[in-house]
N, C-alpha and C. Protein backbone atom coordinates (compact mmCIF):
# COMPACT_ATOMS: atom_id res chain seq x y z
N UNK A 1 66.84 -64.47 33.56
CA UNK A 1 66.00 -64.06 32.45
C UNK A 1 66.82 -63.16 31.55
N UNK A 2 66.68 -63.91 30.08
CA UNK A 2 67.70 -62.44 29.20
C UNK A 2 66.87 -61.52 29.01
N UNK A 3 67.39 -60.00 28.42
CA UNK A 3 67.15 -59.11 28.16
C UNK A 3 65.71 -59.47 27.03
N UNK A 4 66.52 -60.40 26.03
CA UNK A 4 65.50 -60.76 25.30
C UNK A 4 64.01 -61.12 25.31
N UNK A 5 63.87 -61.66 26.21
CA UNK A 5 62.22 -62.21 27.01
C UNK A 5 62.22 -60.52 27.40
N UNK A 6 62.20 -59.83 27.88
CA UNK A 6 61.37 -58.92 28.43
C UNK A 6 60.82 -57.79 26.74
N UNK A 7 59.30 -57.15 27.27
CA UNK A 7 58.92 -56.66 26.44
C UNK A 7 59.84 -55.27 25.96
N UNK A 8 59.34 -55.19 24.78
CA UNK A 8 59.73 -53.79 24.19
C UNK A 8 58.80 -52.50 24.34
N UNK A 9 59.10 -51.54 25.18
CA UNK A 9 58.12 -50.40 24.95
C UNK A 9 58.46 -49.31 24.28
N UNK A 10 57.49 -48.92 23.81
CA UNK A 10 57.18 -47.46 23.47
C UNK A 10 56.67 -45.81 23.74
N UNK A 11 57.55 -45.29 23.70
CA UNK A 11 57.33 -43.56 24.10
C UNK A 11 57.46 -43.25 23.39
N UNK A 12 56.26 -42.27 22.42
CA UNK A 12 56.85 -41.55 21.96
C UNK A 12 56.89 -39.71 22.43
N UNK A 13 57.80 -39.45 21.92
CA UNK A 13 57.77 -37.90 22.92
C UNK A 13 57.31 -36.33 21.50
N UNK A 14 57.01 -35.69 22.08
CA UNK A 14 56.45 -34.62 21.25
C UNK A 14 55.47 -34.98 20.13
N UNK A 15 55.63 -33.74 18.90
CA UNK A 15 55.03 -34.15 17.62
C UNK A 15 53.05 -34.10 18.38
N UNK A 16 52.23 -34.76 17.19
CA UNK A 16 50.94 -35.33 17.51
C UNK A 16 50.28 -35.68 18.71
N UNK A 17 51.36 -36.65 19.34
CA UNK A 17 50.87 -37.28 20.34
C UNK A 17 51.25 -36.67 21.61
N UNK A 18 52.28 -36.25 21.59
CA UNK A 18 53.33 -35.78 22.83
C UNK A 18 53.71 -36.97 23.43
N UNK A 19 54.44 -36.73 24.79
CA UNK A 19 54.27 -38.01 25.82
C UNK A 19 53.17 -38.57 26.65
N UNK A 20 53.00 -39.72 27.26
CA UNK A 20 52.06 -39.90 28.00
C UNK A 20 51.97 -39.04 29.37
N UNK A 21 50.89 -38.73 29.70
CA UNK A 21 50.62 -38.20 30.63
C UNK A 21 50.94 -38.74 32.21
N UNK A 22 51.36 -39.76 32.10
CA UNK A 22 51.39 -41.10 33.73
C UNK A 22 52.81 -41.31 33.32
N UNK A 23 53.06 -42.39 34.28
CA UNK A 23 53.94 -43.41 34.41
C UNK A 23 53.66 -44.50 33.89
N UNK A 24 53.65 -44.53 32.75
CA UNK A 24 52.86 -45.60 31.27
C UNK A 24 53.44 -45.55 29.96
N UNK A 25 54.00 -46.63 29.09
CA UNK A 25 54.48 -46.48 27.28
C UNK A 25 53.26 -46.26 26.90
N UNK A 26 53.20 -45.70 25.32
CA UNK A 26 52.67 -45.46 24.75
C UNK A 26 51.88 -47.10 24.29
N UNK A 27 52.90 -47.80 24.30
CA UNK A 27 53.00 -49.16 23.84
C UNK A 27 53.90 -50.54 24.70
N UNK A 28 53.95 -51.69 24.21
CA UNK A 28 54.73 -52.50 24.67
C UNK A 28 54.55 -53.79 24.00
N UNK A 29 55.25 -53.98 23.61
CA UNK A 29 55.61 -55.29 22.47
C UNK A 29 55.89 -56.84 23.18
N UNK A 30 55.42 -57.78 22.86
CA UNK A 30 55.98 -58.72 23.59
C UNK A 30 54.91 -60.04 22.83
N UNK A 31 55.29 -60.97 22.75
CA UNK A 31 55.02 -62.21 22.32
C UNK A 31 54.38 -62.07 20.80
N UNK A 32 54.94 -61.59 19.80
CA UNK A 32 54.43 -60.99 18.86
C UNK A 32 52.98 -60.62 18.89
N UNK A 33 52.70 -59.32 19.91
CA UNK A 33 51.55 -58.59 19.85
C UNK A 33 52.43 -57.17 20.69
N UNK A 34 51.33 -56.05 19.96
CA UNK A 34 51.90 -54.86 20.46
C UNK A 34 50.79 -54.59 21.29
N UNK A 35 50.62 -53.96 22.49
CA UNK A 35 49.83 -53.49 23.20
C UNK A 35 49.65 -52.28 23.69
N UNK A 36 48.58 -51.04 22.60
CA UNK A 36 48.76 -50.06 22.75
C UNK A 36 48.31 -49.48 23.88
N UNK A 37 48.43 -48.84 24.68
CA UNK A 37 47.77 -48.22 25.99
C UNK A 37 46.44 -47.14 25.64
N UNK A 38 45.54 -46.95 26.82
CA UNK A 38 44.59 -46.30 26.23
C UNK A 38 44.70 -44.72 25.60
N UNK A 39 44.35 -44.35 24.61
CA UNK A 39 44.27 -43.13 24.11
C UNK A 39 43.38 -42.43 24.44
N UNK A 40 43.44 -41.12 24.31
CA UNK A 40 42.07 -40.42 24.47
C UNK A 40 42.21 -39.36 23.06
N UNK A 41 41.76 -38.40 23.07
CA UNK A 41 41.79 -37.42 21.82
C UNK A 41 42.82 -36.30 21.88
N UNK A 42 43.29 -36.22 22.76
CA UNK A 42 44.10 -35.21 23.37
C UNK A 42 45.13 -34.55 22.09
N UNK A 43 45.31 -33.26 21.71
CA UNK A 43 46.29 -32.74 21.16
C UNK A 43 47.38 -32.83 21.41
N UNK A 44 48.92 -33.57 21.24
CA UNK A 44 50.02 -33.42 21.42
C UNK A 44 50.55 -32.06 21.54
N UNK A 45 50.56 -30.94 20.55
CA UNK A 45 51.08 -29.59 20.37
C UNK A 45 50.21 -28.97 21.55
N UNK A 46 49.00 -28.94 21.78
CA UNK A 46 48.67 -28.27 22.99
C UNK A 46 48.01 -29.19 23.82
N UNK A 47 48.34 -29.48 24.34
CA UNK A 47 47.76 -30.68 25.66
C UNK A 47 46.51 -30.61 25.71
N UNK A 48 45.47 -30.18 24.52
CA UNK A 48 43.78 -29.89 25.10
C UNK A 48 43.42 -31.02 24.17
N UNK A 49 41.72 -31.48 24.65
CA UNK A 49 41.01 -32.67 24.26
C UNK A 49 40.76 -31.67 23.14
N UNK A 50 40.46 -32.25 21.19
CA UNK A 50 39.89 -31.55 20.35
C UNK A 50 38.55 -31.07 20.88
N UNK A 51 38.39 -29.98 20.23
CA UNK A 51 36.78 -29.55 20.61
C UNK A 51 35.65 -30.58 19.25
N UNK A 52 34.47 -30.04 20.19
CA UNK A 52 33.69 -31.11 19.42
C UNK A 52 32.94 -32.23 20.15
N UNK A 53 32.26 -33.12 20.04
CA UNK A 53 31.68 -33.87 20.62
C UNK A 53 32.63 -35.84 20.20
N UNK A 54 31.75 -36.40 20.78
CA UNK A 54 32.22 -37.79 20.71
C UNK A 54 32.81 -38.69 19.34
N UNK A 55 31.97 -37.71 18.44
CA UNK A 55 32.61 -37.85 16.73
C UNK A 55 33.66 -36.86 16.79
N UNK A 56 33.85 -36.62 17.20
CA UNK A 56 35.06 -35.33 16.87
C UNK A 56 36.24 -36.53 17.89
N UNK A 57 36.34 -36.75 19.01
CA UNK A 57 37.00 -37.23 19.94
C UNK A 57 37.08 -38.63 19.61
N UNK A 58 36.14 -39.09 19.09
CA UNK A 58 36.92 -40.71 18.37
C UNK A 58 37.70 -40.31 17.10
N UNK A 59 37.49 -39.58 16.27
CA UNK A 59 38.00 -39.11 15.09
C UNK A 59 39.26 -39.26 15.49
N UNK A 60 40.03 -37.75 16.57
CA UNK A 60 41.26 -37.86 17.14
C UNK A 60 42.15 -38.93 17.81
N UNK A 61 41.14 -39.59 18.67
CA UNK A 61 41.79 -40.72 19.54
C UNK A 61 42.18 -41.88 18.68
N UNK A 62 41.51 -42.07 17.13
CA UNK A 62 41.63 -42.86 16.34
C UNK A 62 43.14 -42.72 15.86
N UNK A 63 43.30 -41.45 15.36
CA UNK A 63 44.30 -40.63 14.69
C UNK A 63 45.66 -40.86 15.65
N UNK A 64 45.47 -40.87 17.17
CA UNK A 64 46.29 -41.69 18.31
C UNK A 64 47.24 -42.53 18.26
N UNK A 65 45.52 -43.08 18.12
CA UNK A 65 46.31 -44.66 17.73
C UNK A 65 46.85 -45.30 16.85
N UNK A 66 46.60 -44.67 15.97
CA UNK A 66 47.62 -44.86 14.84
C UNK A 66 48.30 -44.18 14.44
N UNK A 67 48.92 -43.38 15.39
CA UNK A 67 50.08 -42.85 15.59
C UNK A 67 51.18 -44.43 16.52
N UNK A 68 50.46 -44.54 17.10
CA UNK A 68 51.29 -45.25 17.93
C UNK A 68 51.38 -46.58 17.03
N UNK A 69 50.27 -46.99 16.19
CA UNK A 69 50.82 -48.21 15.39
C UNK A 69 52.15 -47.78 14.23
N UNK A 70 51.63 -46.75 13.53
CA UNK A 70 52.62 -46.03 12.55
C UNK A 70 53.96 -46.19 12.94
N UNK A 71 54.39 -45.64 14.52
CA UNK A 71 55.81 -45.82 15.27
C UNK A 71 56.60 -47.58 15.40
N UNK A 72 55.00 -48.07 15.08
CA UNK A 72 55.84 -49.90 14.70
C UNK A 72 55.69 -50.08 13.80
N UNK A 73 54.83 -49.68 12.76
CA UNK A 73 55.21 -49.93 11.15
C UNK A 73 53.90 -50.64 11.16
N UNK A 74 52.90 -50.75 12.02
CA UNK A 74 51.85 -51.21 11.72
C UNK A 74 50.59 -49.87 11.36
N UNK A 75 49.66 -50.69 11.04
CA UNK A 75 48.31 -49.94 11.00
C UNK A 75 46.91 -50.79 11.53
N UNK A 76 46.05 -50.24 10.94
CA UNK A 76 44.49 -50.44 11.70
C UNK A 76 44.62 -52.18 10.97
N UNK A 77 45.03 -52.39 10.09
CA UNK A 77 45.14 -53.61 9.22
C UNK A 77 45.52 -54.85 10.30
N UNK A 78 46.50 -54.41 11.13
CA UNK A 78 47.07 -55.52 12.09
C UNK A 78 46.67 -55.73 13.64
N UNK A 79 45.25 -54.76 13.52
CA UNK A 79 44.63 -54.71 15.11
C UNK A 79 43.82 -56.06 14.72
N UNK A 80 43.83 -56.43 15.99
CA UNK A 80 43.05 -57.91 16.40
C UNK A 80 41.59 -57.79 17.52
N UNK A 81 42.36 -56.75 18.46
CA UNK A 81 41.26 -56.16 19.40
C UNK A 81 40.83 -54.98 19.76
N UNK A 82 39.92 -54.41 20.03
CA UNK A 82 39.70 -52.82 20.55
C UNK A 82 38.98 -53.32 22.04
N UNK A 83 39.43 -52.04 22.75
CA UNK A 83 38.60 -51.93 24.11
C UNK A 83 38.09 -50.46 23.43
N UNK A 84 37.07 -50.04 23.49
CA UNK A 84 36.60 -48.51 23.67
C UNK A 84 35.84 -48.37 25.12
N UNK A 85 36.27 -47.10 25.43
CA UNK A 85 35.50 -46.69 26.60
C UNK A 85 34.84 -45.40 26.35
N UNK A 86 33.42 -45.21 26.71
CA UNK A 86 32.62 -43.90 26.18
C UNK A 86 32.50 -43.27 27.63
N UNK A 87 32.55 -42.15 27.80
CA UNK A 87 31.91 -41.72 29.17
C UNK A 87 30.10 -41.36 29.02
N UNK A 88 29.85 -41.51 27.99
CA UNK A 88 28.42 -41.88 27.81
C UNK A 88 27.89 -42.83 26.81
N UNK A 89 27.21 -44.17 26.97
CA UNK A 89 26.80 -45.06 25.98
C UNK A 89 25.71 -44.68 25.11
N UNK A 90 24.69 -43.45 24.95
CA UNK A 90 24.21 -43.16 24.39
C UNK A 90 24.86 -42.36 23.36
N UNK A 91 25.83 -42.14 23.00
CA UNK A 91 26.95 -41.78 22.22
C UNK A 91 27.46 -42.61 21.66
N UNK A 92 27.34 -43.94 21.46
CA UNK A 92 27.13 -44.91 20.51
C UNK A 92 27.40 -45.13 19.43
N UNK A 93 26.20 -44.26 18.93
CA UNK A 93 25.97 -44.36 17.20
C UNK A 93 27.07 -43.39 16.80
N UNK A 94 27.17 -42.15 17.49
CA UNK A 94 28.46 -41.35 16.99
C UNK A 94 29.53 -41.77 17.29
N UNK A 95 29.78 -42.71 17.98
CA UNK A 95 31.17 -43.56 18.24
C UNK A 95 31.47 -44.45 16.99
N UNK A 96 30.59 -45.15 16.44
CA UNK A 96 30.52 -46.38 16.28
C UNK A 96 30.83 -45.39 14.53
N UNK A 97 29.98 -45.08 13.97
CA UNK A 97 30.34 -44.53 13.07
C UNK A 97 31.34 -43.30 12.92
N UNK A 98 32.47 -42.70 13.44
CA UNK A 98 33.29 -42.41 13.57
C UNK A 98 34.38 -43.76 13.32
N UNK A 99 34.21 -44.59 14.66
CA UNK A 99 35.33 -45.30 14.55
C UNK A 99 35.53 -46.37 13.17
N UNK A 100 34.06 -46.26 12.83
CA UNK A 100 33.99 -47.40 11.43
C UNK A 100 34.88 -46.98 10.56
N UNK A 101 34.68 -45.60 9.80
CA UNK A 101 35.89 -44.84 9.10
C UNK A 101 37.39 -45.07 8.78
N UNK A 102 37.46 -45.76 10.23
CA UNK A 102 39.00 -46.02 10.03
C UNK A 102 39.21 -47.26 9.61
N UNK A 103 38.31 -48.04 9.56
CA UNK A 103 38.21 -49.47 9.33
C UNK A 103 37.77 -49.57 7.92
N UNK A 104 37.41 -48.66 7.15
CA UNK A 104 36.87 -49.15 5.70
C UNK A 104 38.02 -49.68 4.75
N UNK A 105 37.21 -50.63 4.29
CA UNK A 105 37.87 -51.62 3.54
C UNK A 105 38.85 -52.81 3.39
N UNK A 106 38.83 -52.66 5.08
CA UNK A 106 39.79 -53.63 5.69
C UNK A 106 38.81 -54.58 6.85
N UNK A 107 39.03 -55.62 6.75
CA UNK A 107 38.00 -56.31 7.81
C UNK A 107 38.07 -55.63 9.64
N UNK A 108 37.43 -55.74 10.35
CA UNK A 108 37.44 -55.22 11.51
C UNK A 108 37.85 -56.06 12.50
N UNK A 109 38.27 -55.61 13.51
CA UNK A 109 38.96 -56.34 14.50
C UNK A 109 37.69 -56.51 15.57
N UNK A 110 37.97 -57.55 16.48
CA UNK A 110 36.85 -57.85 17.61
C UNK A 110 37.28 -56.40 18.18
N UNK A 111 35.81 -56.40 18.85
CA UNK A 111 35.47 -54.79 19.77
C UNK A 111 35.07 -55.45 21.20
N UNK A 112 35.22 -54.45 22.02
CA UNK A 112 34.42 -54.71 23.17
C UNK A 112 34.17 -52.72 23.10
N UNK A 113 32.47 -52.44 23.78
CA UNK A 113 32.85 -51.08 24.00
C UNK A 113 31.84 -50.53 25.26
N UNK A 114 32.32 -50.44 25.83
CA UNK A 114 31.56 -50.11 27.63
C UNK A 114 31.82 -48.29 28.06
N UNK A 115 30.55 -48.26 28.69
CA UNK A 115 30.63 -46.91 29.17
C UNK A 115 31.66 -46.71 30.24
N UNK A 116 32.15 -46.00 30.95
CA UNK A 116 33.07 -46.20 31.95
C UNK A 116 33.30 -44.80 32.58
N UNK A 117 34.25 -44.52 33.50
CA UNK A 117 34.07 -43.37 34.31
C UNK A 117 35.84 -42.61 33.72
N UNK A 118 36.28 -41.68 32.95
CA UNK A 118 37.13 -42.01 32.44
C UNK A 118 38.11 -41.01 32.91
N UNK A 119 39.70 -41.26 32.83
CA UNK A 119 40.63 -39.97 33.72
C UNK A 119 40.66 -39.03 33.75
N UNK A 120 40.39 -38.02 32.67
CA UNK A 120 40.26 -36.74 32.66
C UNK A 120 39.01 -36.09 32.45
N UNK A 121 38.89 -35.07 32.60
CA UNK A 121 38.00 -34.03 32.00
C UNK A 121 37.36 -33.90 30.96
N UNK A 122 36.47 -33.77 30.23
CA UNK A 122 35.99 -33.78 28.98
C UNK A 122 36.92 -34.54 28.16
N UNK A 123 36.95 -35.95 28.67
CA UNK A 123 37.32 -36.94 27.81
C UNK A 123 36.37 -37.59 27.99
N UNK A 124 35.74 -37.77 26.32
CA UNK A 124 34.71 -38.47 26.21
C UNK A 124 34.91 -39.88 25.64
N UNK A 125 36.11 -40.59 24.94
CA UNK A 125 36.39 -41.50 24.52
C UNK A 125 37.76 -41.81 24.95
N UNK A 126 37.89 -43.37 25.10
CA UNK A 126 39.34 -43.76 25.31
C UNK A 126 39.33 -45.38 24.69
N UNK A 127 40.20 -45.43 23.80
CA UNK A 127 40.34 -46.57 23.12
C UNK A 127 41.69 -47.33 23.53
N UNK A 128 42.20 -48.69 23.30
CA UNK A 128 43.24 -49.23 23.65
C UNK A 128 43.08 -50.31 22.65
N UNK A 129 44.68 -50.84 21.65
CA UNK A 129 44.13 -51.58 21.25
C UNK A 129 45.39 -53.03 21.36
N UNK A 130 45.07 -53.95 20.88
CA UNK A 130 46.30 -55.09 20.57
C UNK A 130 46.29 -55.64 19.02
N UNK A 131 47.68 -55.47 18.51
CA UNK A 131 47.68 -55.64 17.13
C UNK A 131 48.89 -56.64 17.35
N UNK A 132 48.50 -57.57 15.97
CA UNK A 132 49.69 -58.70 16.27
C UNK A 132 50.69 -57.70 15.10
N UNK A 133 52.18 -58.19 15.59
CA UNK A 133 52.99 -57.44 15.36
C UNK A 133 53.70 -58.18 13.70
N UNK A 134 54.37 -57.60 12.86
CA UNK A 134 55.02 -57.88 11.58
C UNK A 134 56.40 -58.58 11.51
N UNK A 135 56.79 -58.72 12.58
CA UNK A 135 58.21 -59.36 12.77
C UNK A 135 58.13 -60.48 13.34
């Protein structure tokens, strides 16, 4: 197998995002699609979730993730899919309109969005997404 077939990942370190917290890229590139890993809201400069509720924490986790598209030269324009995960589904409507925001004026990508039990602490949102890639 060449070098070539295997995917391309992404770390990025400090700044916004910092590094990931696991043994995980930020990203990973491969069959022209990028596959961002899940985000949460987390501050890069100080490792804390923003304060605020589930609009506040999609706001950030949004801001994430497009950090991590920005580092490929993409944006919200070239997402195809979202996973969101809420640690409460009655948080919904403040999800849903938060995350719309980032989507105005550009068509929206398929969603899936499920409540779920999620890794940390007052993480109330975690998004992941796949964007087909520009090259």
């Amino acid at each position: 197998m060449s070098t070539d077939s295997k995917p391309r990942k992404i770390t990025l370190g400090g700044g916004r995002l910092g590094p990931p917290l696991g043994p995980y890229s930020h990203a990973a590139v491969a069959g022209g699609l990028a596959f961002v890993s899940g985000q949460g809201a987390r501050d890069g400069r100080t490792g804390a979730f923003v304060p605020g509720g589930t609009r506040e924490q999609t706001g950030q986790t949004m801001k994430n993730v497009l950090a991590v598209l920005n580092s490929m030269g993409l944006d919200f324009s070239d997402v195809v899919k979202v996973n969101a995960y809420l640690s409460d589904i009655r948080d919904f409507q403040q999800f849903n309109e938060a995350y719309g925001a980032f989507f105005a004026g550009i068509v929206p990508p398929a969603r899936t969005t499920l409540q779920a039990v999620l890794p940390r602490e007052g993480m109330l949102v975690e998004i992941e997404v796949i964007a087909k890639t520009r090259t």
